[in-house]
C-alpha atoms as a PDB file:
ATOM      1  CA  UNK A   1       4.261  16.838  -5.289  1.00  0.00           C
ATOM      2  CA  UNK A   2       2.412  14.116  -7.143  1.00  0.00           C
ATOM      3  CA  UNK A   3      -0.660  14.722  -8.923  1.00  0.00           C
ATOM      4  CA  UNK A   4      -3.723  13.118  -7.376  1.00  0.00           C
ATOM      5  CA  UNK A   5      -5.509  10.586  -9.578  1.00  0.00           C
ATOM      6  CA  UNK A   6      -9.462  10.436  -9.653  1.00  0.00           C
ATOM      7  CA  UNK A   7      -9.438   7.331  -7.367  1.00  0.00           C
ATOM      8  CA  UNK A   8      -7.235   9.196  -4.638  1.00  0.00           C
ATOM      9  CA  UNK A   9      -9.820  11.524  -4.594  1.00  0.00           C
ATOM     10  CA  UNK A  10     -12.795   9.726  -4.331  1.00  0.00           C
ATOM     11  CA  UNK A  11     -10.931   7.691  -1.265  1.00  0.00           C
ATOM     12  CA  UNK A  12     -10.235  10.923   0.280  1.00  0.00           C
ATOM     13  CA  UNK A  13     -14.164  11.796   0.498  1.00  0.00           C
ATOM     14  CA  UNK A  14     -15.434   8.422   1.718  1.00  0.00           C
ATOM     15  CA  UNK A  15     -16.229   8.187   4.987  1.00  0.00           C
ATOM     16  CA  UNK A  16     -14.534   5.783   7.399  1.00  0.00           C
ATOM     17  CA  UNK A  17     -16.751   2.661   8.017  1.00  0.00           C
ATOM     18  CA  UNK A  18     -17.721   2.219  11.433  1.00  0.00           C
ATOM     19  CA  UNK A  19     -18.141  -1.609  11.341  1.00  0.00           C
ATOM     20  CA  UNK A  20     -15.056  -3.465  12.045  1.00  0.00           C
ATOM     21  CA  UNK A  21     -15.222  -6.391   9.443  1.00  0.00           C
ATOM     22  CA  UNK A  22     -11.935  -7.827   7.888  1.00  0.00           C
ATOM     23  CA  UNK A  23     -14.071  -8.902   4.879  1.00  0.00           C
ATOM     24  CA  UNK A  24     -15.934  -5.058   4.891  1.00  0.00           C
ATOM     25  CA  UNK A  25     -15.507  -3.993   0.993  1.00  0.00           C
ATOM     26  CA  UNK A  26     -16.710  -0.156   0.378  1.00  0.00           C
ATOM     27  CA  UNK A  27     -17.407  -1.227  -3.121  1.00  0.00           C
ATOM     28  CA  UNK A  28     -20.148  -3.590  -1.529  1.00  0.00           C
ATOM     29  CA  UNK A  29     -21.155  -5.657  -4.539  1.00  0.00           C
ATOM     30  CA  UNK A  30     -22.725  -8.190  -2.438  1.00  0.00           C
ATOM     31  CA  UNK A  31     -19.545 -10.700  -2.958  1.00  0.00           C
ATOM     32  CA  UNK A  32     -16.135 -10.656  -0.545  1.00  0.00           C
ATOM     33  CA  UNK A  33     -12.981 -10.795  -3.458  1.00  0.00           C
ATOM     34  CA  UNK A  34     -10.974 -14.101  -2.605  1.00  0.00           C
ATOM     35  CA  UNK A  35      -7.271 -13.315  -3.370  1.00  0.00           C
ATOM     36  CA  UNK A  36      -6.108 -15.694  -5.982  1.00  0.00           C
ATOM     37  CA  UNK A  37      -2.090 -16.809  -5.944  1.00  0.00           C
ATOM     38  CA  UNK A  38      -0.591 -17.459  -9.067  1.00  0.00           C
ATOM     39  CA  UNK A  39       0.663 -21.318  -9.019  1.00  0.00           C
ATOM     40  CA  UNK A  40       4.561 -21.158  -9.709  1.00  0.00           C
ATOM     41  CA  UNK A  41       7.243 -23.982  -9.652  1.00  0.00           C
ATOM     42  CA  UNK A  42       9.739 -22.051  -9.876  1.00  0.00           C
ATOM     43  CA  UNK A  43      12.486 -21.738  -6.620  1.00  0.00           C
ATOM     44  CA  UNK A  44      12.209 -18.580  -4.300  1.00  0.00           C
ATOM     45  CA  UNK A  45      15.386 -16.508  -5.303  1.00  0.00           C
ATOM     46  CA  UNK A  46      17.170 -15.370  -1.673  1.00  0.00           C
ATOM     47  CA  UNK A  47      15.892 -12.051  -1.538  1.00  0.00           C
ATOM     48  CA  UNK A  48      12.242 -12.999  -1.383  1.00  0.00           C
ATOM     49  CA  UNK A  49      13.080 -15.233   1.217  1.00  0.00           C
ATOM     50  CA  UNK A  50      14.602 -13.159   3.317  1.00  0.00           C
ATOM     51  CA  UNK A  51      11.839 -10.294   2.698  1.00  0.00           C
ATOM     52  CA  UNK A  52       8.669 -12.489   3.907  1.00  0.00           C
ATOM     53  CA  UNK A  53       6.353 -10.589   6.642  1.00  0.00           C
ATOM     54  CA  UNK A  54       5.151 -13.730   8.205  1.00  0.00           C
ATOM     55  CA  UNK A  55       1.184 -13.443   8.523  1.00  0.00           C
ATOM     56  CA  UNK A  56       1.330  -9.684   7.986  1.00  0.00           C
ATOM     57  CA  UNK A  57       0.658  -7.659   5.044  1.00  0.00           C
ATOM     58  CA  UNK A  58       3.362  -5.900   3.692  1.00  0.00           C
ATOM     59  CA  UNK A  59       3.194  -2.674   2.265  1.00  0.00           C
ATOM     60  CA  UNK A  60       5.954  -0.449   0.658  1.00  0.00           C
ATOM     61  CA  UNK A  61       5.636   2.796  -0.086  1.00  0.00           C
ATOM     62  CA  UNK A  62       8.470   4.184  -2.636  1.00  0.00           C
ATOM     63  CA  UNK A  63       8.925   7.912  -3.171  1.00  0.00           C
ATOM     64  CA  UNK A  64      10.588   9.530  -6.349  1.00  0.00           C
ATOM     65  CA  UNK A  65      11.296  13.115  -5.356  1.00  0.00           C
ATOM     66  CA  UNK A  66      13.384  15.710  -6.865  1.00  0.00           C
ATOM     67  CA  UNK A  67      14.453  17.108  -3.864  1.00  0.00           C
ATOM     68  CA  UNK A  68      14.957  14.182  -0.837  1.00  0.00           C
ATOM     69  CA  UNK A  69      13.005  14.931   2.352  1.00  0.00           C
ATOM     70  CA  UNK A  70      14.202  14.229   5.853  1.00  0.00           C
ATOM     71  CA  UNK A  71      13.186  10.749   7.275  1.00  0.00           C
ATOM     72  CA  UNK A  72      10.939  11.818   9.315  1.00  0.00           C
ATOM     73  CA  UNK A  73       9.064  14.305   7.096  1.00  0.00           C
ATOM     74  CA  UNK A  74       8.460  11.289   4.765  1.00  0.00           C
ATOM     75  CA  UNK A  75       5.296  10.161   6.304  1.00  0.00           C
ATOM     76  CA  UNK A  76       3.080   7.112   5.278  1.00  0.00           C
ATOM     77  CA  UNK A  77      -0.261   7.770   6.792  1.00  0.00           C
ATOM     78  CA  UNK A  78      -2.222   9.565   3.960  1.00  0.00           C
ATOM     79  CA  UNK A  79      -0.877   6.562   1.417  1.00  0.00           C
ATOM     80  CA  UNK A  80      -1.889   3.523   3.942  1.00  0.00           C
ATOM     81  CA  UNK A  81      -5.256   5.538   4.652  1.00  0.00           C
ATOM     82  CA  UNK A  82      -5.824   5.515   1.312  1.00  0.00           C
ATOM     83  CA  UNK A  83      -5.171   1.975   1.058  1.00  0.00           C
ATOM     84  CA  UNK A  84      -7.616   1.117   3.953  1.00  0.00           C
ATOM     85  CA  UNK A  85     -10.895   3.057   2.383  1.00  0.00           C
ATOM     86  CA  UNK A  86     -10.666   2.039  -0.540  1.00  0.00           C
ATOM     87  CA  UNK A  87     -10.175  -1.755   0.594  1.00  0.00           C
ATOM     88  CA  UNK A  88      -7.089  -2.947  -0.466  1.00  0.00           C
ATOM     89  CA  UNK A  89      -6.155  -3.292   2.982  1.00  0.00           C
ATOM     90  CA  UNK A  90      -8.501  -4.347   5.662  1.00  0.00           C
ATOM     91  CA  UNK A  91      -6.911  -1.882   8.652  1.00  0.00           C
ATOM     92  CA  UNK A  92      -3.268  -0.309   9.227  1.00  0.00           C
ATOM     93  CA  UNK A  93      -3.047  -1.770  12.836  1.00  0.00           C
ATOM     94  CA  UNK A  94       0.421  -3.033  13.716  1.00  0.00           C
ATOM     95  CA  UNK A  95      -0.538  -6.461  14.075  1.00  0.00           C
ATOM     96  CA  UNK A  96      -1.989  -6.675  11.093  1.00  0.00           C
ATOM     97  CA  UNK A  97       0.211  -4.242   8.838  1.00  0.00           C
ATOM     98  CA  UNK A  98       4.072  -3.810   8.482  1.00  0.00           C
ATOM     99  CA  UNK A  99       4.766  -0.834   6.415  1.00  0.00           C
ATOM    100  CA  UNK A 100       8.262   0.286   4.840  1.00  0.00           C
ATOM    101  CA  UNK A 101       9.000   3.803   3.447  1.00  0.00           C
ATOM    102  CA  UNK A 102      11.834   4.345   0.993  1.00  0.00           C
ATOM    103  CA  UNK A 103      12.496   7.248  -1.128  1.00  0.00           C
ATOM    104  CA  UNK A 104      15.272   8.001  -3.993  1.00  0.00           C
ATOM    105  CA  UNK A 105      16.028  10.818  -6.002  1.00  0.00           C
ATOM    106  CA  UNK A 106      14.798  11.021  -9.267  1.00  0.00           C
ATOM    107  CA  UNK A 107      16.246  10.932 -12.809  1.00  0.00           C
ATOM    108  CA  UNK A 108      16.906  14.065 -14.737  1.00  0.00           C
ATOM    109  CA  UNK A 109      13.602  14.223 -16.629  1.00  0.00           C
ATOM    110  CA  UNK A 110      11.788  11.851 -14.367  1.00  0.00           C
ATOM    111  CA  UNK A 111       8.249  12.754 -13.039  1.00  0.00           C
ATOM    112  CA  UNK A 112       7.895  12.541  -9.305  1.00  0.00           C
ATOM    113  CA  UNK A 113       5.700   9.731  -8.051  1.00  0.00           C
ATOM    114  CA  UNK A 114       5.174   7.534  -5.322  1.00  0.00           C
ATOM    115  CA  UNK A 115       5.075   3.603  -5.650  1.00  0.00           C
ATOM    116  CA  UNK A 116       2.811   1.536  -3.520  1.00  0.00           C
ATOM    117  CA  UNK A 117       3.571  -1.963  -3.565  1.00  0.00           C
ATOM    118  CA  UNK A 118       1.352  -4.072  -1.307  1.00  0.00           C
ATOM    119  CA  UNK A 119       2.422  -8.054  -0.562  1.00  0.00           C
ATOM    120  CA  UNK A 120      -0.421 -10.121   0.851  1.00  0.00           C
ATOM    121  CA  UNK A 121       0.583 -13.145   3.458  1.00  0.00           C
END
């Protein structure tokens, strides 16, 4: 099981907003965060092209277990949740979300964890 960091914990004890604002921030600073792209010139290499979400954000949650778990006991929710209050994501609503779990087995003398990976449109 994978250790819960001080930020997981504090998401876990907010409580859900009831305004439904894409630009809502719980860390209300008085300023929205603008998302800033870095500029590359660079070609897209195959795989990213193929990978793209279309106006959807993508997010990927990885699992590194010791012991694998059966698809369908490897559930998402808690992670995306998390995601959502703390504001990294604005909701986890299908139109709006497209979420991916993987999991692999880990090294001999790995540490569990889980990987979030989160790809804005």
């Amino acid at each position: 099981m994978t250790e819960m960091t001080d930020a997981m914990r504090r998401c876990m004890h907010r409580e859900p907003t009831l305004k439904t604002n894409a630009n809502h921030n719980t860390n209300n600073t008085g300023k929205t965060p603008i998302p800033q792209r870095t500029a590359g010139n660079a070609t897209l290499v195959e795989a990213q092209v193929q990978s793209g979400t279309g106006d959807r954000i993508l997010i990927r949650i990885k699992s590194v277990r010791k012991r694998l778990l059966d698809e369908d006991n490897l559930v998402s929710k808690y992670h995306t949740d998390l995601c959502r209050y703390s504001g990294l994501i604005p909701s986890d609503a299908p139109g709006i979300c497209k979420i991916e779990t993987t999991q692999r087995k880990a090294e001999k003398g790995e540490e569990e964890r889980t990987e979030i990976t989160i790809t804005y449109p």
